[in-house]
C-alpha atoms as a PDB file:
ATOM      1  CA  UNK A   1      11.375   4.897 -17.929  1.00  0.00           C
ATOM      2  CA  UNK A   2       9.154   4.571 -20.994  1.00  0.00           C
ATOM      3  CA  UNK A   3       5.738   5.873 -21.285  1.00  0.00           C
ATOM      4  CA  UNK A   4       3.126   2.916 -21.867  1.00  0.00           C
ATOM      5  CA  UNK A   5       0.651   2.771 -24.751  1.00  0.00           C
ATOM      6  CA  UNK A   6      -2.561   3.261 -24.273  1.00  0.00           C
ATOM      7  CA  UNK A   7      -3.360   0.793 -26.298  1.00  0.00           C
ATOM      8  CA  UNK A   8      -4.583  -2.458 -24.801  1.00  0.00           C
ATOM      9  CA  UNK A   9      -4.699  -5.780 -26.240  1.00  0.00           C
ATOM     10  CA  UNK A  10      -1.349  -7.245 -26.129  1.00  0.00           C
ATOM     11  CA  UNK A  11       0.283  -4.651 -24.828  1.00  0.00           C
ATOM     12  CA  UNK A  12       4.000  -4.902 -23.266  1.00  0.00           C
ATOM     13  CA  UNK A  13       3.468  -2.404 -20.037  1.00  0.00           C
ATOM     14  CA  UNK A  14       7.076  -1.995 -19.088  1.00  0.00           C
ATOM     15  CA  UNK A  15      10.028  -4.533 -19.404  1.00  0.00           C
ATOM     16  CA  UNK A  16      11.591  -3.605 -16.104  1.00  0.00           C
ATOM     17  CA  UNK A  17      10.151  -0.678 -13.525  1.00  0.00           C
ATOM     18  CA  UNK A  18      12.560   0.927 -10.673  1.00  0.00           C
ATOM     19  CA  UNK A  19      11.779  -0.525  -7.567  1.00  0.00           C
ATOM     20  CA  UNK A  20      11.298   2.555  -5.038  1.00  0.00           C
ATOM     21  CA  UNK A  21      13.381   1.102  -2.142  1.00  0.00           C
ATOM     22  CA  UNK A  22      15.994  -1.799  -2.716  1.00  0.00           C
ATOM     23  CA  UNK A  23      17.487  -0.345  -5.942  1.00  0.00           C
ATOM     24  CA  UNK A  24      16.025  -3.366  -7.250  1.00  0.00           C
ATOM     25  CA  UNK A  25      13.207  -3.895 -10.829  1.00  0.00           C
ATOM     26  CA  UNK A  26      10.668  -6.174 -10.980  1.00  0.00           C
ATOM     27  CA  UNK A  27       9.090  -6.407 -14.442  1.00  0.00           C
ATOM     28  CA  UNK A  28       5.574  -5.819 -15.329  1.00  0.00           C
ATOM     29  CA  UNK A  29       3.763  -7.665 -18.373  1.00  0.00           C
ATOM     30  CA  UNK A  30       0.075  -7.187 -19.335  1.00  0.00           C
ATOM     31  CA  UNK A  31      -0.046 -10.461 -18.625  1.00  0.00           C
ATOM     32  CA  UNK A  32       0.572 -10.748 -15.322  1.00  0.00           C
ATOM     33  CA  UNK A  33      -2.073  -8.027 -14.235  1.00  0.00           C
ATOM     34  CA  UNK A  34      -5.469  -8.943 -13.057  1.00  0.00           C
ATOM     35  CA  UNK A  35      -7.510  -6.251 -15.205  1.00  0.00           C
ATOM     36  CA  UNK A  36     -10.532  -6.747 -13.451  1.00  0.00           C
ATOM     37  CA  UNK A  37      -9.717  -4.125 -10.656  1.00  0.00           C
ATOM     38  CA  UNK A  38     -12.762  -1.877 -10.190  1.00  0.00           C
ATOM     39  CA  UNK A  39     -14.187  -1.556  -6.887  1.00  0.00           C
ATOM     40  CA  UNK A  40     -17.764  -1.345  -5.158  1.00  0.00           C
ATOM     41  CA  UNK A  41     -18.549   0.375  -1.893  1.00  0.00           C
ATOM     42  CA  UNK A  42     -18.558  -1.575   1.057  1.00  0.00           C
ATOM     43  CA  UNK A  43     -19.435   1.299   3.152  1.00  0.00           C
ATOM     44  CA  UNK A  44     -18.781   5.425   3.121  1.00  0.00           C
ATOM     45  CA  UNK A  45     -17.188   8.010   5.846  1.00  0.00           C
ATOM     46  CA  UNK A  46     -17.348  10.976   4.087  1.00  0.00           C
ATOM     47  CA  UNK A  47     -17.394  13.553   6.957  1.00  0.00           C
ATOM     48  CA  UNK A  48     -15.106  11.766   9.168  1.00  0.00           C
ATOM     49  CA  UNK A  49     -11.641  13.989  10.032  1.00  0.00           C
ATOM     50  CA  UNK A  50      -8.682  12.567   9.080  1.00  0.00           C
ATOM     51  CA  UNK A  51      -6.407  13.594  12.084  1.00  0.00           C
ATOM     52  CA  UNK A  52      -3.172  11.490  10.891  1.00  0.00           C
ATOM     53  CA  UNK A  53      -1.620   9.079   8.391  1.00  0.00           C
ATOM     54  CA  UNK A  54      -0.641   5.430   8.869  1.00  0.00           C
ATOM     55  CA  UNK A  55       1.583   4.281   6.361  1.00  0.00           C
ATOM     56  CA  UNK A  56       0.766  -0.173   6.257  1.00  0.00           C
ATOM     57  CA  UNK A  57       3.517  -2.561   5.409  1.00  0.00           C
ATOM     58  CA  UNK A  58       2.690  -5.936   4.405  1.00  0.00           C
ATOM     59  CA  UNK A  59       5.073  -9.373   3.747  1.00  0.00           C
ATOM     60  CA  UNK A  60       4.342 -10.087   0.269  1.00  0.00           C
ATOM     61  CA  UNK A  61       6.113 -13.388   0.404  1.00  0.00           C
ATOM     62  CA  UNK A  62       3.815 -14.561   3.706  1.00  0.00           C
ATOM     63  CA  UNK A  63       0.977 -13.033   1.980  1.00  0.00           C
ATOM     64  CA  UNK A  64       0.961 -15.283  -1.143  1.00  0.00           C
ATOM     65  CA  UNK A  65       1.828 -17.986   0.806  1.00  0.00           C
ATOM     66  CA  UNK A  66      -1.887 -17.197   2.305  1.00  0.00           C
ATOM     67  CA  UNK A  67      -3.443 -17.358  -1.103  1.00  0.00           C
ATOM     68  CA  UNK A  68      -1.689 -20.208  -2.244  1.00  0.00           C
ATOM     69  CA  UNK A  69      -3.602 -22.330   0.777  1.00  0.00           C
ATOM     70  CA  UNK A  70      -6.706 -20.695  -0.524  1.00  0.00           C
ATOM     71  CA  UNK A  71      -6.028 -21.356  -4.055  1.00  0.00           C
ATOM     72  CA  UNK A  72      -6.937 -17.748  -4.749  1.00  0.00           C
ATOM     73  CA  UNK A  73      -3.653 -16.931  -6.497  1.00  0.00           C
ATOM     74  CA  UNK A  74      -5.252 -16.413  -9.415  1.00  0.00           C
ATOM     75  CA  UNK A  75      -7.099 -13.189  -7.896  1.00  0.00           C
ATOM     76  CA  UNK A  76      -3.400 -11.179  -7.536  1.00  0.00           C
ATOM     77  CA  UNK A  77      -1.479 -12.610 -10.270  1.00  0.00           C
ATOM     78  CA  UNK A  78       1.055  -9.855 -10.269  1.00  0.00           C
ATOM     79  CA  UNK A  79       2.450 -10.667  -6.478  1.00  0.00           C
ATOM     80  CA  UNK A  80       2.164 -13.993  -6.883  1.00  0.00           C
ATOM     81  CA  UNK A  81       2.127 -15.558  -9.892  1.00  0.00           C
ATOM     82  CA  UNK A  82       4.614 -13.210 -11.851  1.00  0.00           C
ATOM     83  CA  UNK A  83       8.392 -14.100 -11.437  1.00  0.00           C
ATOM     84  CA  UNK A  84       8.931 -11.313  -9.498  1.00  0.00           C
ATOM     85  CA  UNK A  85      10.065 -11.951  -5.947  1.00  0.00           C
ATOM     86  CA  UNK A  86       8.934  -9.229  -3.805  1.00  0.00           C
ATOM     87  CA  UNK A  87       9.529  -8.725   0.112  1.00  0.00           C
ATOM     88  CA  UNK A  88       7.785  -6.066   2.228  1.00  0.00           C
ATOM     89  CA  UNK A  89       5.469  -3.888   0.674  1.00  0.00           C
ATOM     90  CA  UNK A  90       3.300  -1.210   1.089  1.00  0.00           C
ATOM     91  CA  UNK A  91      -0.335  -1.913   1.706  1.00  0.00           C
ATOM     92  CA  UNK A  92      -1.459   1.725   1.632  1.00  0.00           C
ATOM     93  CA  UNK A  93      -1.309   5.327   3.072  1.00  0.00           C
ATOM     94  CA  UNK A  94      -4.112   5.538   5.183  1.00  0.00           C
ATOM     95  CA  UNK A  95      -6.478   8.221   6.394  1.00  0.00           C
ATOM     96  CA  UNK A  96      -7.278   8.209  10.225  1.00  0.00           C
ATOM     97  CA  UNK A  97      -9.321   9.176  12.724  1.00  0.00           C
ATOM     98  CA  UNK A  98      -8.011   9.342  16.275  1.00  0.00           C
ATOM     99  CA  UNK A  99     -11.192   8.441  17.842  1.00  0.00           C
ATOM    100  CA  UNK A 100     -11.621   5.829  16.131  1.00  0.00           C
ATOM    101  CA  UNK A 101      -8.035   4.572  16.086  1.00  0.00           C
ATOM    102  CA  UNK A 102      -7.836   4.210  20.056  1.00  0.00           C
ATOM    103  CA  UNK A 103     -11.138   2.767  20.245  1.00  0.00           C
ATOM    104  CA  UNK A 104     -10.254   0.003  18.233  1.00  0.00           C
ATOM    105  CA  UNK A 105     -13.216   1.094  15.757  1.00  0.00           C
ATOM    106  CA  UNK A 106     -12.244  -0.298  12.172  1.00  0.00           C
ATOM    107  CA  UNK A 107     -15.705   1.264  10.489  1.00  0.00           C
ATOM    108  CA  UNK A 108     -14.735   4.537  12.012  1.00  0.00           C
ATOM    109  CA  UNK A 109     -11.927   5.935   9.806  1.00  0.00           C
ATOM    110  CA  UNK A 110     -12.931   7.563   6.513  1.00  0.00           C
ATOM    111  CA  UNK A 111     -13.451   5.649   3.903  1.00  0.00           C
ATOM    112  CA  UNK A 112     -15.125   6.092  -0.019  1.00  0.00           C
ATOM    113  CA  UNK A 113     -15.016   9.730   0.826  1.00  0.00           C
ATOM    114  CA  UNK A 114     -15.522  10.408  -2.953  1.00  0.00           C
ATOM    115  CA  UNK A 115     -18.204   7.550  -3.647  1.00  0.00           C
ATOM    116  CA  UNK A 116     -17.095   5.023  -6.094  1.00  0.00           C
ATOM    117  CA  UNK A 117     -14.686   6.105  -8.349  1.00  0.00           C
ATOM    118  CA  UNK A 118     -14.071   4.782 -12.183  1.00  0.00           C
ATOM    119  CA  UNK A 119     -11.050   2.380 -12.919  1.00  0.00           C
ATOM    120  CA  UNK A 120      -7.473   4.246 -13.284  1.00  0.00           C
ATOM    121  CA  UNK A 121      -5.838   3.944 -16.251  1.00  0.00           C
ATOM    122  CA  UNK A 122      -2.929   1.040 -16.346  1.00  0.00           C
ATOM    123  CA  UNK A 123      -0.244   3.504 -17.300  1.00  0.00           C
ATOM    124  CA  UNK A 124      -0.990   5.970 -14.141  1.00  0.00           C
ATOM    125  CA  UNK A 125      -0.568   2.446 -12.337  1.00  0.00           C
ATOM    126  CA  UNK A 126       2.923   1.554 -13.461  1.00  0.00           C
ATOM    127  CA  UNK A 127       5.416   3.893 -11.261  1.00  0.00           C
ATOM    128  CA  UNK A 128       3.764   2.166  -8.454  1.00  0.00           C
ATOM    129  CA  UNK A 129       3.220  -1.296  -9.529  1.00  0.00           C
ATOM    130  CA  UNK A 130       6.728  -2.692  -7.415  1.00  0.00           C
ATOM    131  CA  UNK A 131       5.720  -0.704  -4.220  1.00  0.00           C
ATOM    132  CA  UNK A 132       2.158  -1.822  -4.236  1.00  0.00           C
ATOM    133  CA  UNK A 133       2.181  -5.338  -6.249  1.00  0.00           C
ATOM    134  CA  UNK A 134      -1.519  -5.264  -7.881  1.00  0.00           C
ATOM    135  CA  UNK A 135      -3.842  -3.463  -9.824  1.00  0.00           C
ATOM    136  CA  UNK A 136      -6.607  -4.064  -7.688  1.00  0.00           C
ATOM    137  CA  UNK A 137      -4.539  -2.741  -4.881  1.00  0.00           C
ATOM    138  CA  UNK A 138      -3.581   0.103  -5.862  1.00  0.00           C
ATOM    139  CA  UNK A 139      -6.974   0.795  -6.996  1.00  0.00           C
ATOM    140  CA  UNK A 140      -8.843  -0.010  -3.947  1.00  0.00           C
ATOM    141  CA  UNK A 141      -6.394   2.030  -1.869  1.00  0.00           C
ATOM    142  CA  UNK A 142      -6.750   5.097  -4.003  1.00  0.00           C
ATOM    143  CA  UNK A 143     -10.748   5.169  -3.630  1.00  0.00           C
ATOM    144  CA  UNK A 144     -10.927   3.697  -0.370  1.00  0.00           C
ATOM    145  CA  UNK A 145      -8.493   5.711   1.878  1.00  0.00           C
ATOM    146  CA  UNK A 146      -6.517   8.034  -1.115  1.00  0.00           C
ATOM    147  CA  UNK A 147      -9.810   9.984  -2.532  1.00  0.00           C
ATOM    148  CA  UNK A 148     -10.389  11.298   1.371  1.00  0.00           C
ATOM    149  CA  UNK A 149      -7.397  13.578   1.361  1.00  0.00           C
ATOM    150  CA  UNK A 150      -5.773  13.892  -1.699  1.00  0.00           C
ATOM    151  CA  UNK A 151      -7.232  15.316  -5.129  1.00  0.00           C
ATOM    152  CA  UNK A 152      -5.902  12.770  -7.723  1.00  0.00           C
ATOM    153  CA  UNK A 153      -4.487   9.108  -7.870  1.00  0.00           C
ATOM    154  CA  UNK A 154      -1.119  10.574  -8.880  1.00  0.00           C
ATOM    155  CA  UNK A 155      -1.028  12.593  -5.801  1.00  0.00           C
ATOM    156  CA  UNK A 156      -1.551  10.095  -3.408  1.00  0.00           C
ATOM    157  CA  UNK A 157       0.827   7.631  -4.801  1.00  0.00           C
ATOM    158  CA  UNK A 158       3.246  10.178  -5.057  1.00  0.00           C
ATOM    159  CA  UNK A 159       2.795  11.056  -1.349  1.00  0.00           C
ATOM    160  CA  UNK A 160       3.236   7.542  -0.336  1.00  0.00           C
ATOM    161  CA  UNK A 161       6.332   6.797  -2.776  1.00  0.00           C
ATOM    162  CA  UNK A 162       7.856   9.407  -1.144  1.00  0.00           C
ATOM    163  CA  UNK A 163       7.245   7.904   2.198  1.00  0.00           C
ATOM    164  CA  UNK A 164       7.970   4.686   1.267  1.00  0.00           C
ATOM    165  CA  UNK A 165      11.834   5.680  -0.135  1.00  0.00           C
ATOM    166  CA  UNK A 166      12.407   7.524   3.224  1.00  0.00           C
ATOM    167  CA  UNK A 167      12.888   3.500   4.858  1.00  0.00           C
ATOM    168  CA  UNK A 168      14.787   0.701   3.906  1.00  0.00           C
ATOM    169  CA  UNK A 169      13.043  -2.309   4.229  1.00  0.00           C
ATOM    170  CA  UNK A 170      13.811  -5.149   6.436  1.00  0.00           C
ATOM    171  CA  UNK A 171      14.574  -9.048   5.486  1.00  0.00           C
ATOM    172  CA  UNK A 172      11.567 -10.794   3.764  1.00  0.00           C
ATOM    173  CA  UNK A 173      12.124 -13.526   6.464  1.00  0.00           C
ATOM    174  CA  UNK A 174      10.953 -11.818   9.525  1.00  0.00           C
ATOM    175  CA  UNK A 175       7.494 -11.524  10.701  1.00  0.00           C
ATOM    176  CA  UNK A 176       6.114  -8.089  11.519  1.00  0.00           C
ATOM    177  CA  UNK A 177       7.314  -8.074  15.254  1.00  0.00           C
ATOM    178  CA  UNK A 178      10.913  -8.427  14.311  1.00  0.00           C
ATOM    179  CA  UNK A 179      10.117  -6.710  11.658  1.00  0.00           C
ATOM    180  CA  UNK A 180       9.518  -3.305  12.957  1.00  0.00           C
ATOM    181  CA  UNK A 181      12.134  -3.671  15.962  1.00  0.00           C
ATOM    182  CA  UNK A 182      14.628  -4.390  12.618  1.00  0.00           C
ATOM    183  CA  UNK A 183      12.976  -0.833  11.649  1.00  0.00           C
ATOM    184  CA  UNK A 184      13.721   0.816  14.684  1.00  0.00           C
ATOM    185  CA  UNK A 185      17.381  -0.289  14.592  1.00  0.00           C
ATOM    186  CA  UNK A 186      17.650   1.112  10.970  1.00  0.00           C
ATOM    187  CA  UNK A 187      16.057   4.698  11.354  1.00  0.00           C
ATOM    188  CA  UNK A 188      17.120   6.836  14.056  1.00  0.00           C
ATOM    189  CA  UNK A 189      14.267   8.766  13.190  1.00  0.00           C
ATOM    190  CA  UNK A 190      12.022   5.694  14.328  1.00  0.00           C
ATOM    191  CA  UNK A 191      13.928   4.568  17.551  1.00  0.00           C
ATOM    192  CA  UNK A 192      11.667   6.109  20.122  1.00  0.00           C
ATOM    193  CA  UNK A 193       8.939   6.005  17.924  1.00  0.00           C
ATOM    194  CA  UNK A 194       5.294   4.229  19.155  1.00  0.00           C
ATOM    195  CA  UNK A 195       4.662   2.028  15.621  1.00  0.00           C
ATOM    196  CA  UNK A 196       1.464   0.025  14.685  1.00  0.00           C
ATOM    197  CA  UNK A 197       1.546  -3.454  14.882  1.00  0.00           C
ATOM    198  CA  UNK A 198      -1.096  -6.329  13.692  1.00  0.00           C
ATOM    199  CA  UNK A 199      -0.272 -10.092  13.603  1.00  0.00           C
ATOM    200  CA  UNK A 200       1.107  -9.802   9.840  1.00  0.00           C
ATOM    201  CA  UNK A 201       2.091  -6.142   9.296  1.00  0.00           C
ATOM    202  CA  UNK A 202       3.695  -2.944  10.847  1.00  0.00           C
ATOM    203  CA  UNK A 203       3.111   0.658   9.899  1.00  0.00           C
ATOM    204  CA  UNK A 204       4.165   3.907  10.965  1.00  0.00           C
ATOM    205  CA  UNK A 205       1.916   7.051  12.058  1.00  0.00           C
ATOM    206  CA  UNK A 206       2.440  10.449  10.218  1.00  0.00           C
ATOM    207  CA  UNK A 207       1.152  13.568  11.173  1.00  0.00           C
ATOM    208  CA  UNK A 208      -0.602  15.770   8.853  1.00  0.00           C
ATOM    209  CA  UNK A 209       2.656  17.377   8.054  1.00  0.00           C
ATOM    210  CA  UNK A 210       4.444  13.754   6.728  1.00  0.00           C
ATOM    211  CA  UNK A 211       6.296  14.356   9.904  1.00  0.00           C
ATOM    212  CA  UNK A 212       6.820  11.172  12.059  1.00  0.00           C
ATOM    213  CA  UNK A 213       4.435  10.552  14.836  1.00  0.00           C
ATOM    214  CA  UNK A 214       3.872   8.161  17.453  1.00  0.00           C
ATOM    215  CA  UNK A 215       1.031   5.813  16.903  1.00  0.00           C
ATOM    216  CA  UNK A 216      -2.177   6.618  19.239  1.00  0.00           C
ATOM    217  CA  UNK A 217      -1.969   4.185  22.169  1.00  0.00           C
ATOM    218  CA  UNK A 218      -5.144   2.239  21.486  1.00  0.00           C
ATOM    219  CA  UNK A 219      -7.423   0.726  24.289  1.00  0.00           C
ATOM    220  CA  UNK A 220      -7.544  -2.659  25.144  1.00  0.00           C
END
């Protein structure tokens, strides 16, 4: 894979990049790439333990259907707007605390641990532009969740590609239920396994090894 200019402007990123999972490319133009993708602080957990790892899946193609009804397309141009077709994704490697995981406490996980970090460079972005589909993405999940546990971008997304390859990924049509029972069928390694499941994504619990975990067992 080529290395990317530095150079702005009208620059070419990459004709095709190597999708991590599906043995499949999706191409990346300038062009296609929202550029505004620095982040604020909504709010900080900076001395809140990280006690495992949940690893978020999203359906890109349910997804942009979502900002298509909200004619807010325009806002992740690279997932939906580019001709790429992508299925399920990875929304990001996140930090948790188990407190705050079985209470059902969203704030309580930690979060900006470094403050708020400056913009990564577009060509740090690229290796992980057809995992994670968006610059702001990839961004936000670096200083949001990354910056708490791992000491550079690179290392984080190189943690989570890693994760990511260990799984093929199922059919774009299913919704996350399916979705993760298709997942247990696929990976011995995830048969018996307690996963996280929201109304639109699945994810799977690591410990602080990268070994396999069950999910917490939250309280309802």
């Amino acid at each position: 894979m080529n290395k990317l200019s530095q150079k702005l402007g009208s620059l070419l990123l990459l004709g095709f990049a190597l999708s991590a999972n599906a043995k499949e490319t999706c191409s990346i133009q300038q062009k296609w790439l929202n550029l505004n993708y620095d982040h604020s602080i909504d709010y900080q957990n900076k001395n809140v333990s990280t006690d495992f790892f949940l690893l978020m899946f999203s359906n890109s193609k349910r997804f942009c259907e979502h900002m298509q009804r909200k004619a807010q397309t325009d806002k992740v141009p690279f997932q939906c707007e580019s001709p790429n077709q992508f299925g399920w994704v990875v929304h990001g490697l996140w930090s948790e605390n188990q407190t705050a995981y079985v209470n059902g406490d969203k704030k309580g996980h930690p979060r900006f641990c470094k403050g708020d970090l400056p913009k990564v460079e577009l060509s740090k972005m690229e290796p992980y532009l057809c995992m994670s589909p968006g610059t702001r993405l990839l961004q936000g999940e670096w200083e949001k969740h990354g910056a708490c546990d791992f000491p550079t971008f690179n290392a984080y997304y190189q943690k989570t590609l890693e994760l990511y390859q260990r799984f093929k990924m199922p059919p774009v049509h299913l919704k996350s239920k399916p979705a993760m029972l298709w997942m247990k069928k696929q990976h011995p390694e995830l048969k018996n396994t307690w996963m996280h499941l929201t109304r639109n994504e699945f994810g799977i619990c690591f410990d602080k090894q990268f070994n396999v975990m069950n999910c917490p067992k939250t309280r309802r």
